[in-house]
PDB file of N, CA and C in Angstrom:
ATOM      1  N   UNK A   1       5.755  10.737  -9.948  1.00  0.00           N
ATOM      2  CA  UNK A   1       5.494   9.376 -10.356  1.00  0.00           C
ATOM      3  C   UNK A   1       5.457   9.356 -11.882  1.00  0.00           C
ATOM      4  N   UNK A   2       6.485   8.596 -12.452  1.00  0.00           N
ATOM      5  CA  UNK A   2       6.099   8.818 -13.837  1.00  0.00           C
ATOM      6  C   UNK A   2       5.407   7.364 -14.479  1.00  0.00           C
ATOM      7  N   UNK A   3       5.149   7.364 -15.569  1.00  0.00           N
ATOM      8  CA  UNK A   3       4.470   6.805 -16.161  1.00  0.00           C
ATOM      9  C   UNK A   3       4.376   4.934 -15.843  1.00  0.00           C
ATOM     10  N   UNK A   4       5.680   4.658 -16.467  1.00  0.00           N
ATOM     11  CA  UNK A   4       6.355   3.464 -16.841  1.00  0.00           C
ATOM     12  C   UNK A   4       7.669   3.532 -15.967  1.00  0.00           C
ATOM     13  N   UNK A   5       7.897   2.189 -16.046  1.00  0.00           N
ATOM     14  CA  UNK A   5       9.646   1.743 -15.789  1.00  0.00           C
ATOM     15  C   UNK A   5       9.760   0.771 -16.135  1.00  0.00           C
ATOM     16  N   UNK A   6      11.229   0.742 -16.750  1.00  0.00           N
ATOM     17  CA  UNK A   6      11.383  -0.247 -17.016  1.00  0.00           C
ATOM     18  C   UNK A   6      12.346  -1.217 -16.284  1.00  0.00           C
ATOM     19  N   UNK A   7      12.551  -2.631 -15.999  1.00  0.00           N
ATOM     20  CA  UNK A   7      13.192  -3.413 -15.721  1.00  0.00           C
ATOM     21  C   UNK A   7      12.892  -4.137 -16.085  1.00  0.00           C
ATOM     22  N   UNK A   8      14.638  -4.837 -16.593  1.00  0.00           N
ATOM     23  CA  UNK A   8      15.178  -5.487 -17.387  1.00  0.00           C
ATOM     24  C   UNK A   8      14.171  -5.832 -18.544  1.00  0.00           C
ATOM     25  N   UNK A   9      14.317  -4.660 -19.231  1.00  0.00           N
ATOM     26  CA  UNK A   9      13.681  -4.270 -20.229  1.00  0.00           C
ATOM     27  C   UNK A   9      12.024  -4.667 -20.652  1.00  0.00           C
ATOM     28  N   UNK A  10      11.706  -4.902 -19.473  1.00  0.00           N
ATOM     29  CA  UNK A  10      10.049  -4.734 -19.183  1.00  0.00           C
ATOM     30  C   UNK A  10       8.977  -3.761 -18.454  1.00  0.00           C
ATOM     31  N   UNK A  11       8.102  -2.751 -19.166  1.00  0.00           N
ATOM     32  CA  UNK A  11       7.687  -2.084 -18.892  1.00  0.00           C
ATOM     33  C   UNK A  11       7.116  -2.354 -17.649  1.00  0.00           C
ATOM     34  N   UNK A  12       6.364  -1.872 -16.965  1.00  0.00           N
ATOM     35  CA  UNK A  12       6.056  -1.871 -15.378  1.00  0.00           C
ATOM     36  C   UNK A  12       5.153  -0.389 -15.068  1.00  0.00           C
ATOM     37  N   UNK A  13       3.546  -0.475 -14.964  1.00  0.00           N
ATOM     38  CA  UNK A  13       3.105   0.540 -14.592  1.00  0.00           C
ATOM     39  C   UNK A  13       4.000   0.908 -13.466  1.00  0.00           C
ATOM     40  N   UNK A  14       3.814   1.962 -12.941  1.00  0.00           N
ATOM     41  CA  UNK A  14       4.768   2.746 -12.132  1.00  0.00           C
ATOM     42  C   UNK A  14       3.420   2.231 -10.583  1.00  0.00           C
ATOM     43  N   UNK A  15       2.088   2.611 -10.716  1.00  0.00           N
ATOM     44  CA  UNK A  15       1.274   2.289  -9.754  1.00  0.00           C
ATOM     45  C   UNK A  15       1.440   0.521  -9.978  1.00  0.00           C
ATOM     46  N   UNK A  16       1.550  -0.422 -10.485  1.00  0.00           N
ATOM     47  CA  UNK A  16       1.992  -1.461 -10.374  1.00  0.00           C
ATOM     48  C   UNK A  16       2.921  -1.482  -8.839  1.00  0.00           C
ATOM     49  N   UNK A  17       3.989  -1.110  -8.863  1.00  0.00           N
ATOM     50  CA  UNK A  17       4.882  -1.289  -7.992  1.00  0.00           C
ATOM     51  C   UNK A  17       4.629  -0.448  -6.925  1.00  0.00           C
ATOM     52  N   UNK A  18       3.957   0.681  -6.812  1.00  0.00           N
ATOM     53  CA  UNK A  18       3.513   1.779  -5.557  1.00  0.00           C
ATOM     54  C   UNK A  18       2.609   0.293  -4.631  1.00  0.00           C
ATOM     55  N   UNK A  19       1.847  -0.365  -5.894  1.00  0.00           N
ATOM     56  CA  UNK A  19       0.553  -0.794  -5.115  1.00  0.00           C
ATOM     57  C   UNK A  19       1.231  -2.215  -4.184  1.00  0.00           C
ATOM     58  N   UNK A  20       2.443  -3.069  -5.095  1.00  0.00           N
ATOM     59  CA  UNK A  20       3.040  -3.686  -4.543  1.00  0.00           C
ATOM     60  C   UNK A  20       3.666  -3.552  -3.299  1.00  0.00           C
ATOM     61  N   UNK A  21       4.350  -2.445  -2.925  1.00  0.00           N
ATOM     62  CA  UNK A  21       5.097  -1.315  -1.633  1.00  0.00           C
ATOM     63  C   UNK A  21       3.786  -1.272  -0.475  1.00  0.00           C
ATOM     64  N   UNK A  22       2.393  -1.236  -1.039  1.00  0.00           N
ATOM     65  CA  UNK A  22       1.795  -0.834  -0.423  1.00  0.00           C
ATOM     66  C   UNK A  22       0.925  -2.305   0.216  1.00  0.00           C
ATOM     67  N   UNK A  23       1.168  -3.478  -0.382  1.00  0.00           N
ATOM     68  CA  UNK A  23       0.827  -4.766   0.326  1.00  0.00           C
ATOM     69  C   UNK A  23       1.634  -4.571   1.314  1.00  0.00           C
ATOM     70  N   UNK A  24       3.065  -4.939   0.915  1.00  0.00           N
ATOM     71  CA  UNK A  24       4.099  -5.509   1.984  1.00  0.00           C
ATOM     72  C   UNK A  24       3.952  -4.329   3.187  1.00  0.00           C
ATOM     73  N   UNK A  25       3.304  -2.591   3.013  1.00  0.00           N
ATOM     74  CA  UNK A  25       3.263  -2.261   4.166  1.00  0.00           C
ATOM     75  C   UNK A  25       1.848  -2.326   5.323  1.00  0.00           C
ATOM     76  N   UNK A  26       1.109  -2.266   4.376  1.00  0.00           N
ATOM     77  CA  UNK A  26      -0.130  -3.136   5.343  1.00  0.00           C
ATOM     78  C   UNK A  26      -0.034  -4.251   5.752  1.00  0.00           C
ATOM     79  N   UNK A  27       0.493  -4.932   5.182  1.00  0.00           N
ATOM     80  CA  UNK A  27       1.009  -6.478   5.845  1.00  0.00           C
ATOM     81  C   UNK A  27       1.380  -6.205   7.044  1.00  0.00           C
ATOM     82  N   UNK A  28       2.732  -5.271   6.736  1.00  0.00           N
ATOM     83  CA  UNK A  28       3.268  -5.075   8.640  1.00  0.00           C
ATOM     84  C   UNK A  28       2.608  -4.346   9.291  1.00  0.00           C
ATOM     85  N   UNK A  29       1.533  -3.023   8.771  1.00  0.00           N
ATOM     86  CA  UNK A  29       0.876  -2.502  10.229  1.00  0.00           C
ATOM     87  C   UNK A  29      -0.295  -3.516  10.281  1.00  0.00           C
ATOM     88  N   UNK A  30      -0.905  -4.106   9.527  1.00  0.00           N
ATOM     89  CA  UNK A  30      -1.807  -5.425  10.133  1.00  0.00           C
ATOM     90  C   UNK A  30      -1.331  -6.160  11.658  1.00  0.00           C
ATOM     91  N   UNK A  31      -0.081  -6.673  11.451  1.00  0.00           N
ATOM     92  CA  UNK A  31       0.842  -7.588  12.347  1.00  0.00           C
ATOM     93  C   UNK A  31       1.270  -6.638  13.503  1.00  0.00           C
ATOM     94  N   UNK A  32       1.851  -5.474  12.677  1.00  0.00           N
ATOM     95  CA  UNK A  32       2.200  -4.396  14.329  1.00  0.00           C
ATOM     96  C   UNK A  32       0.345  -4.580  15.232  1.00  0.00           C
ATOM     97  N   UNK A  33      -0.517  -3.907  14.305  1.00  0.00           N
ATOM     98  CA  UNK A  33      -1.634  -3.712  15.133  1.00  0.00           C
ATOM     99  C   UNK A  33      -2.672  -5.072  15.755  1.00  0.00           C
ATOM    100  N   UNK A  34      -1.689  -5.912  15.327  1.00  0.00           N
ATOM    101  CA  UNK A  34      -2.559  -7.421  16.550  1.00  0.00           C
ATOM    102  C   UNK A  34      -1.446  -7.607  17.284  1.00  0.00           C
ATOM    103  N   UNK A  35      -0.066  -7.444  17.177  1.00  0.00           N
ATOM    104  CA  UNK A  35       0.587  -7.519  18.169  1.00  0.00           C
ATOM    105  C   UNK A  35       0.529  -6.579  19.458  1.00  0.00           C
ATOM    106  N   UNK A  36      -0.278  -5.138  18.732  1.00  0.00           N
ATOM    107  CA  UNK A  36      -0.111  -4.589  19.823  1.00  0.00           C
ATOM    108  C   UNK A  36      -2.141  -4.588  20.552  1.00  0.00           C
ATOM    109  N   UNK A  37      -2.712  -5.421  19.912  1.00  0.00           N
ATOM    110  CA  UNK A  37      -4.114  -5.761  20.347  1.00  0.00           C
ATOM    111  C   UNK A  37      -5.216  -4.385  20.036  1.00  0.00           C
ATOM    112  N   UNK A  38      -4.958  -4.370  19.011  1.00  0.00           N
ATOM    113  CA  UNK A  38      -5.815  -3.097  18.506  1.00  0.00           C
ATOM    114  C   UNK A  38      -7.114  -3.509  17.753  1.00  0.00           C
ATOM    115  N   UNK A  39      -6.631  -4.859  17.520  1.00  0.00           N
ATOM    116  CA  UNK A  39      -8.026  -5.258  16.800  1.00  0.00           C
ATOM    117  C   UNK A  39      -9.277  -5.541  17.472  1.00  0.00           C
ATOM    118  N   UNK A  40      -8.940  -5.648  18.773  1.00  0.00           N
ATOM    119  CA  UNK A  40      -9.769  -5.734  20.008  1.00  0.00           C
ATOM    120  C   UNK A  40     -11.462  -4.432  19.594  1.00  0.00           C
ATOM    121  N   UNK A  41     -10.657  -3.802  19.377  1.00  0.00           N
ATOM    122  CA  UNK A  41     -12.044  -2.579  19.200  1.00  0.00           C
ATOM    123  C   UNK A  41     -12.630  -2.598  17.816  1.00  0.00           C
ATOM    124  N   UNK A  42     -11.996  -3.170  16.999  1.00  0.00           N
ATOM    125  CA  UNK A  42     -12.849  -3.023  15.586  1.00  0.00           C
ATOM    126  C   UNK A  42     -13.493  -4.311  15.320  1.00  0.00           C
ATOM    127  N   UNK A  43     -14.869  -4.075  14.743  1.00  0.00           N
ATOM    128  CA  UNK A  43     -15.843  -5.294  14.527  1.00  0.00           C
ATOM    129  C   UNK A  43     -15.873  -5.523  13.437  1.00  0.00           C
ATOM    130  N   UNK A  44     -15.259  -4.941  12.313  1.00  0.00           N
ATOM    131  CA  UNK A  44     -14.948  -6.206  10.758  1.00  0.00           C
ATOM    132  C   UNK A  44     -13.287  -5.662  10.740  1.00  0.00           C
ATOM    133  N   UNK A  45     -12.611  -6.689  11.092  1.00  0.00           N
ATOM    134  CA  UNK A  45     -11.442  -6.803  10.452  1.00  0.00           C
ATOM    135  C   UNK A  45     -10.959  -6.626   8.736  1.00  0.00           C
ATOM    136  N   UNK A  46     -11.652  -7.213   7.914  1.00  0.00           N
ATOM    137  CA  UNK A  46     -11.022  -7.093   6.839  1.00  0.00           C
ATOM    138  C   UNK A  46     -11.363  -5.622   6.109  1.00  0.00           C
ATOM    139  N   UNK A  47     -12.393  -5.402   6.679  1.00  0.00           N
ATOM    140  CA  UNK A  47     -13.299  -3.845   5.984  1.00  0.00           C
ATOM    141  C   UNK A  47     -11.804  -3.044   6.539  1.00  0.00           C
ATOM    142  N   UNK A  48     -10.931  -2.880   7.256  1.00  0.00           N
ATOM    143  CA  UNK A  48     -10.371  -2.296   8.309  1.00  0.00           C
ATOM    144  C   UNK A  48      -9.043  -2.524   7.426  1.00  0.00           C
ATOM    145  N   UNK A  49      -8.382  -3.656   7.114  1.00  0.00           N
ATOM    146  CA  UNK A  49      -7.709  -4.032   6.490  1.00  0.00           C
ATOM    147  C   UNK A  49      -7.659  -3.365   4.882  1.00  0.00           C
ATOM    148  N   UNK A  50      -8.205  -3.456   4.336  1.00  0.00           N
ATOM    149  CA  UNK A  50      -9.152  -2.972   3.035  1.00  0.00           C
ATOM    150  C   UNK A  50      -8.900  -1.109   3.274  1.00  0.00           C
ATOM    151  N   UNK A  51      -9.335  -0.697   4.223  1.00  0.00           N
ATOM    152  CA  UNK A  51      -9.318   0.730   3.939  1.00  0.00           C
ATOM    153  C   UNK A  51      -7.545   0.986   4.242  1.00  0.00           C
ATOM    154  N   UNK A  52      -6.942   0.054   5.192  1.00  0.00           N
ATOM    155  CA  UNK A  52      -5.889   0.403   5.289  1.00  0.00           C
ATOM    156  C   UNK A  52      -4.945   0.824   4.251  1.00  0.00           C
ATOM    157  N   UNK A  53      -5.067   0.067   3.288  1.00  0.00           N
ATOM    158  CA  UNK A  53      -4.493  -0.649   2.220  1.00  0.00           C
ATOM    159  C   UNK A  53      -4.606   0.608   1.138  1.00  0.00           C
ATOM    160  N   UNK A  54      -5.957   1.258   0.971  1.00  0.00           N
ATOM    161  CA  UNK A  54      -6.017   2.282  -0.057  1.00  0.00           C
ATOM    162  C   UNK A  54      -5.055   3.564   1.182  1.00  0.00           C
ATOM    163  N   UNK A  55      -5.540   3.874   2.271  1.00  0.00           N
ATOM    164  CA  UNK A  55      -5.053   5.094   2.648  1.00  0.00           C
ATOM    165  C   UNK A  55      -2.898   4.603   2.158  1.00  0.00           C
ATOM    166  N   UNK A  56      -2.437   3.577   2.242  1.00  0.00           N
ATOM    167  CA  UNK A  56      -1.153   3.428   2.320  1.00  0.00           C
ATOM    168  C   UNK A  56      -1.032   3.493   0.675  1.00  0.00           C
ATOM    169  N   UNK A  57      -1.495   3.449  -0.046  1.00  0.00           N
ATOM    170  CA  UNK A  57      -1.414   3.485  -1.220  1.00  0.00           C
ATOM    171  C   UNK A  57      -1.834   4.929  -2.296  1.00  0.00           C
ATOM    172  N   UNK A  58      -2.706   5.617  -1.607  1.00  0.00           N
ATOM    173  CA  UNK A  58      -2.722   6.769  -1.507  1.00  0.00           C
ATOM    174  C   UNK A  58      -2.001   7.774  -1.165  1.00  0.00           C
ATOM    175  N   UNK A  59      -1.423   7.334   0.211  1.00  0.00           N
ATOM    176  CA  UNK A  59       0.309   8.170   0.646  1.00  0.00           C
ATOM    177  C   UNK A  59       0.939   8.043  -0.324  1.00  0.00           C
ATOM    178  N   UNK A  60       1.692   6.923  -0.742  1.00  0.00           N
ATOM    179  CA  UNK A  60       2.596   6.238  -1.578  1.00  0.00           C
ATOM    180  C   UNK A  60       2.443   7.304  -2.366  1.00  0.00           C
ATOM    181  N   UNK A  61       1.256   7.835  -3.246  1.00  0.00           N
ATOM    182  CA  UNK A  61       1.366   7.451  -5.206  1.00  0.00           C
ATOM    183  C   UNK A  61       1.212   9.543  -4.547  1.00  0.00           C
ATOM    184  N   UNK A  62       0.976   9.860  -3.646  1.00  0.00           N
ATOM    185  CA  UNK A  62       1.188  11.381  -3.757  1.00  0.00           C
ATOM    186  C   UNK A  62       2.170  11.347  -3.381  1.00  0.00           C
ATOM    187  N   UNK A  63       2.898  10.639  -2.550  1.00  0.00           N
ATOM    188  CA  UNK A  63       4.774  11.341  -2.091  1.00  0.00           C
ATOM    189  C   UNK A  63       5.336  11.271  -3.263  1.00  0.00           C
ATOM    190  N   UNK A  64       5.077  10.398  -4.337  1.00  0.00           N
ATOM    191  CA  UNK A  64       6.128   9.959  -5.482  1.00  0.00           C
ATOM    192  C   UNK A  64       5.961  11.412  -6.482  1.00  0.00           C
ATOM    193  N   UNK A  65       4.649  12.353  -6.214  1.00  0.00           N
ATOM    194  CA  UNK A  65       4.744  13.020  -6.828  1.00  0.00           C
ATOM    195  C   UNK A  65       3.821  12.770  -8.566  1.00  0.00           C
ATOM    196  N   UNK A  66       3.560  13.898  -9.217  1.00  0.00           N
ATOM    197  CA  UNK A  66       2.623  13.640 -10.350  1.00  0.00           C
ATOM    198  C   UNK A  66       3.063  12.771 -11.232  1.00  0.00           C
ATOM    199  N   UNK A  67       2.553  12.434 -12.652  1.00  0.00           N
ATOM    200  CA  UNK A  67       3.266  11.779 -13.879  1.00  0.00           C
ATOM    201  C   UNK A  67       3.561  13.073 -14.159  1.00  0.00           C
ATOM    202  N   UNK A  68       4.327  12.859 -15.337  1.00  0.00           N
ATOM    203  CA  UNK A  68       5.430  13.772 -16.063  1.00  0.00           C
ATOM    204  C   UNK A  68       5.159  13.699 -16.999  1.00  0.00           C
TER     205      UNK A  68
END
């Protein structure tokens, strides 16, 4: 993961955009996991939501690898 990027010639933390990757994929296991009725067993939804969100964002920013 390195530092910066740029597009179209605007810098861009690099975790900026990991963290962005990492809405749009909790978004969909949110939606997979009420479609498939999983929320049935957990008693705070958003606490649930919330941790999701760091563990997917946590994957993310170690697969990309260290800064440089």
């Amino acid at each position: 993961m390195t530092g910066e990027i740029a597009i179209g010639g605007v810098f861009l933390p690099s975790i900026l955009l990991i963290a962005i990757l990492a809405v749009v994929l909790t978004g969909l296991t949110t939606r997979l996991l009420a479609i498939l009725g999983a929320y049935r067993f957990i008693a705070y939804r958003p606490l649930v939501d919330l941790a999701l969100f760091f563990l997917i964002l946590g994957l993310l920013s170690w697969l990309t690898g260290p800064a440089a």
